[in-house]
C-alpha atoms as a PDB file:
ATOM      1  CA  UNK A   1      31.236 261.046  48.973  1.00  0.00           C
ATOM      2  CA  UNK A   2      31.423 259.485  45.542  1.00  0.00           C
ATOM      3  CA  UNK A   3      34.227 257.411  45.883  1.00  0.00           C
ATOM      4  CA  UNK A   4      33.178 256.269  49.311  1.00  0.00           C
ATOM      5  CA  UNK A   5      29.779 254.993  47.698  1.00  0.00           C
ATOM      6  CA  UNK A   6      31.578 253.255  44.945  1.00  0.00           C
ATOM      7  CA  UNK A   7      33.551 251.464  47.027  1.00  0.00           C
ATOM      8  CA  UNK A   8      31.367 250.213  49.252  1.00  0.00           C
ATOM      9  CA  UNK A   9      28.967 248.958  46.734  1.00  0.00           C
ATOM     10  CA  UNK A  10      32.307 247.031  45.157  1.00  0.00           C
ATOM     11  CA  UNK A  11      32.788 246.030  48.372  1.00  0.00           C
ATOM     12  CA  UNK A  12      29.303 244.466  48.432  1.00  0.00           C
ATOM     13  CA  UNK A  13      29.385 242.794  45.035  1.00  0.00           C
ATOM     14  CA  UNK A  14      32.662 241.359  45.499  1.00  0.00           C
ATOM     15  CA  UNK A  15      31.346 239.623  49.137  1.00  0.00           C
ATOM     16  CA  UNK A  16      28.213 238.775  47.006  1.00  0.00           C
ATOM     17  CA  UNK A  17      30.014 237.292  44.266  1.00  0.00           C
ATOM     18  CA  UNK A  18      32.580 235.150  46.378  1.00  0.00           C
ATOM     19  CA  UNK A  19      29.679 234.175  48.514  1.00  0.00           C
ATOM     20  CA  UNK A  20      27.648 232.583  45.546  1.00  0.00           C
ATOM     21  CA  UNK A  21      31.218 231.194  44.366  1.00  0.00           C
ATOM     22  CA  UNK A  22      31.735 228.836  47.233  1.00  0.00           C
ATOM     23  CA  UNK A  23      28.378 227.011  47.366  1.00  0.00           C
ATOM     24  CA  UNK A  24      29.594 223.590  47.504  1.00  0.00           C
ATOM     25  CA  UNK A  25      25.894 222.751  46.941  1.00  0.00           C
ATOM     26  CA  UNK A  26      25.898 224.314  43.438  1.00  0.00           C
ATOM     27  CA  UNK A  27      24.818 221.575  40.915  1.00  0.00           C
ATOM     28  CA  UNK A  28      26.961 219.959  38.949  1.00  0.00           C
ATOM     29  CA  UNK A  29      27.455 217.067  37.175  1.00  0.00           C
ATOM     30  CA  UNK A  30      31.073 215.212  36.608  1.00  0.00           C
ATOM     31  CA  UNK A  31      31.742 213.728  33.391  1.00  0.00           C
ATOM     32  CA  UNK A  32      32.092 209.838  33.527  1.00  0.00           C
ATOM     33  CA  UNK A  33      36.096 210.627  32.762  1.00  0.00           C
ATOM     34  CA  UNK A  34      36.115 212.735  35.857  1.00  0.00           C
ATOM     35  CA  UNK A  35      33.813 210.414  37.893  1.00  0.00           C
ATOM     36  CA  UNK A  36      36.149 207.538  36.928  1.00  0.00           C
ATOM     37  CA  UNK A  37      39.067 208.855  37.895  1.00  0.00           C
ATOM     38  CA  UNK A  38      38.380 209.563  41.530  1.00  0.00           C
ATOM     39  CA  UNK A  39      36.393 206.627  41.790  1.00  0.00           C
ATOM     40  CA  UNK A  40      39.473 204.355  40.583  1.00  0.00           C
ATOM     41  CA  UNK A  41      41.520 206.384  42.738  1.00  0.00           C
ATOM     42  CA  UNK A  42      39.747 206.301  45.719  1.00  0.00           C
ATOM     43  CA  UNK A  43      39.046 202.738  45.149  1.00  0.00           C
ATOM     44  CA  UNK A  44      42.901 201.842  44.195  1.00  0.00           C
ATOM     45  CA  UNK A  45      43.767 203.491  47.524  1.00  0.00           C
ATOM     46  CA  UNK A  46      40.794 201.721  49.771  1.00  0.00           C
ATOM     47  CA  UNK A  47      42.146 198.086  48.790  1.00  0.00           C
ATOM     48  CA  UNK A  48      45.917 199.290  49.207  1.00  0.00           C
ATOM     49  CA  UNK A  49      45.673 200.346  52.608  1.00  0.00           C
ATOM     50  CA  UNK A  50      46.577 197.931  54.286  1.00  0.00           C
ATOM     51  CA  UNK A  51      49.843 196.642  52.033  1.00  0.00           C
ATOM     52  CA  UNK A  52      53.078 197.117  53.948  1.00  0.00           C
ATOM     53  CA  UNK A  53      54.322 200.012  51.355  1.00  0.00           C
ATOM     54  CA  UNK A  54      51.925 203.008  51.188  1.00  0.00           C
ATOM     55  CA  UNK A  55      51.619 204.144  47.716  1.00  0.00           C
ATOM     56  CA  UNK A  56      50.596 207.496  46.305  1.00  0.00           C
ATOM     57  CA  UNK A  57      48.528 206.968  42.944  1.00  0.00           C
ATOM     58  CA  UNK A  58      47.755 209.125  40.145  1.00  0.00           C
ATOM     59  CA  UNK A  59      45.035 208.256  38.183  1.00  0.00           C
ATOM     60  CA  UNK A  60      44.664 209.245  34.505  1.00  0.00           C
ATOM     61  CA  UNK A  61      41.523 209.130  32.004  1.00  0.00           C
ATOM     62  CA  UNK A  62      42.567 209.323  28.396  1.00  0.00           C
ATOM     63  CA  UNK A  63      39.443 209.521  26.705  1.00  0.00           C
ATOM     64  CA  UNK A  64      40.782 210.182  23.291  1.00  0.00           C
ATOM     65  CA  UNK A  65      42.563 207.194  23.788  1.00  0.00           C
ATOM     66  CA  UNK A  66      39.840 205.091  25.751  1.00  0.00           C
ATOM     67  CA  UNK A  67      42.819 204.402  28.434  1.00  0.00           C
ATOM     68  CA  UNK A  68      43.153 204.585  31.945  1.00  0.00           C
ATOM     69  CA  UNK A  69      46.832 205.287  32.794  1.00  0.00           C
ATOM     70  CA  UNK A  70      47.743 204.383  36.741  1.00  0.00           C
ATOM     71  CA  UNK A  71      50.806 205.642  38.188  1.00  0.00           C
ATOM     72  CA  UNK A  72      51.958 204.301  41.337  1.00  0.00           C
ATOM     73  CA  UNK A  73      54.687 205.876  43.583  1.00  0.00           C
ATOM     74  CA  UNK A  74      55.939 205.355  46.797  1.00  0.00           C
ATOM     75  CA  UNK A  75      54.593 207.583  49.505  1.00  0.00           C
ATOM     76  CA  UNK A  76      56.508 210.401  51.344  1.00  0.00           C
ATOM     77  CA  UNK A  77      59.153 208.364  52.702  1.00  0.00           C
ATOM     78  CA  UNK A  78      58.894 204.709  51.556  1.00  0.00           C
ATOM     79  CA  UNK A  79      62.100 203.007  50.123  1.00  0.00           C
ATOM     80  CA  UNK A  80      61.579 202.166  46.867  1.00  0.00           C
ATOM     81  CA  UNK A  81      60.349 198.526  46.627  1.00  0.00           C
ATOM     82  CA  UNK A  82      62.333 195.438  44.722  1.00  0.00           C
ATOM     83  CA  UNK A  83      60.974 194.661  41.054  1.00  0.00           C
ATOM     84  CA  UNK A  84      59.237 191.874  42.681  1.00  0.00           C
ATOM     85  CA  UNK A  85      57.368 193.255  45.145  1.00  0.00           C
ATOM     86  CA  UNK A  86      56.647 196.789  42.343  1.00  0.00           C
ATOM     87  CA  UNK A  87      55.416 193.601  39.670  1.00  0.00           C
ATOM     88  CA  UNK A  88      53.053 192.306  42.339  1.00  0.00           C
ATOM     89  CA  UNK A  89      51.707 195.568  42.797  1.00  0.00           C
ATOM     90  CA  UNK A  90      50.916 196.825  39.155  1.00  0.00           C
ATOM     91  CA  UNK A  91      49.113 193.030  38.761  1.00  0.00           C
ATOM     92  CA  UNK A  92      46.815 193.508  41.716  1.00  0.00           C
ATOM     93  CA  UNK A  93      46.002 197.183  40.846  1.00  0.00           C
ATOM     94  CA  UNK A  94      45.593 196.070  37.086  1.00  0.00           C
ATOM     95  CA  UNK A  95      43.143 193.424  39.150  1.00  0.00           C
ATOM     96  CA  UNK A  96      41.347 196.181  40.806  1.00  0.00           C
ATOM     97  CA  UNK A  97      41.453 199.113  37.837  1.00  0.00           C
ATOM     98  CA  UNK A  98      39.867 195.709  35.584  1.00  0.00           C
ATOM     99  CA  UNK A  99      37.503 194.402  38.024  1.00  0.00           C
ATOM    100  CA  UNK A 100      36.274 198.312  38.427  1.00  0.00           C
ATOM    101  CA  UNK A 101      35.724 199.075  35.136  1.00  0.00           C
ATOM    102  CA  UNK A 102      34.085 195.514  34.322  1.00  0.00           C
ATOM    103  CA  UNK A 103      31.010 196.767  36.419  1.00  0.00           C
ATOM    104  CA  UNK A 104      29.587 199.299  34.029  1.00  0.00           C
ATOM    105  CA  UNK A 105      28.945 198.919  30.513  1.00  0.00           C
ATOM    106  CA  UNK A 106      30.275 202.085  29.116  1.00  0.00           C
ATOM    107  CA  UNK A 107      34.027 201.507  30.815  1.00  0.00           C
ATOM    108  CA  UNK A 108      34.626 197.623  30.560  1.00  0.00           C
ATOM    109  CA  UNK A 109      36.507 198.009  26.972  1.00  0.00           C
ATOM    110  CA  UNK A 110      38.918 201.280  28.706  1.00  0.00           C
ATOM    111  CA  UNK A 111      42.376 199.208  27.933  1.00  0.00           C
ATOM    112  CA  UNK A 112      44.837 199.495  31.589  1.00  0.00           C
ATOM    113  CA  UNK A 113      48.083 200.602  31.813  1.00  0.00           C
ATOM    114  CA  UNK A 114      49.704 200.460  35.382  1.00  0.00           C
ATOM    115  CA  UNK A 115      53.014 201.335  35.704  1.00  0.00           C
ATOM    116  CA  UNK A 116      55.381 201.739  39.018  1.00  0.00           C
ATOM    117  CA  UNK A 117      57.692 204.894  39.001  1.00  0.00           C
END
């Protein structure tokens, strides 16, 4: 009788305790690294939609460094493109990542480093 209350109080924290774990409407409050990296990613991706190659991007925030480090890739799939069309592509999202960062105070000095793997 013991062991069959014991475990089905664990039973009940455990379902109490994974319950409270996956409240998605839990505050919380991203740092501006964090924010700034899916906001530059999502962003990145938004304005690259519609380009011929689909890219996969990997957004870094190196706040040690004050750096944002962009990695593009091609998508599942996608030939790797010629150095022309891979140089094109690191200036406009150097564009975007600069234009981005320009529009707050506290992220227009972040140097950009865009690179095509």
């Amino acid at each position: 009788m013991n062991k069959l209350l014991t475990s089905s109080a664990l039973c009940i924290l455990l379902c109490a305790g994974q319950a409270l774990s996956a409240d998605l409407n839990a505050p919380y409050s991203p740092t501006r690294a964090e924010w700034l990296r899916v906001y530059l990613a999502e962003n990145i991706t938004t304005k690259t939609d519609d380009w011929p190659l689909r890219l996969r991007v990997m957004v870094t925030v190196d706040s040690n460094n004050q750096q944002v480090l962009v990695t593009l890739k091609p998508s599942g799939g996608e030939k790797k493109p010629s150095k022309e069309q891979s140089d094109f592509m690191i200036s406009s999202v150097t564009e975007i990542v600069t234009r981005a960062l320009g529009s707050y105070a506290w992220s227009k000095d972040l140097r950009v480093t865009v690179s095509f793997v």
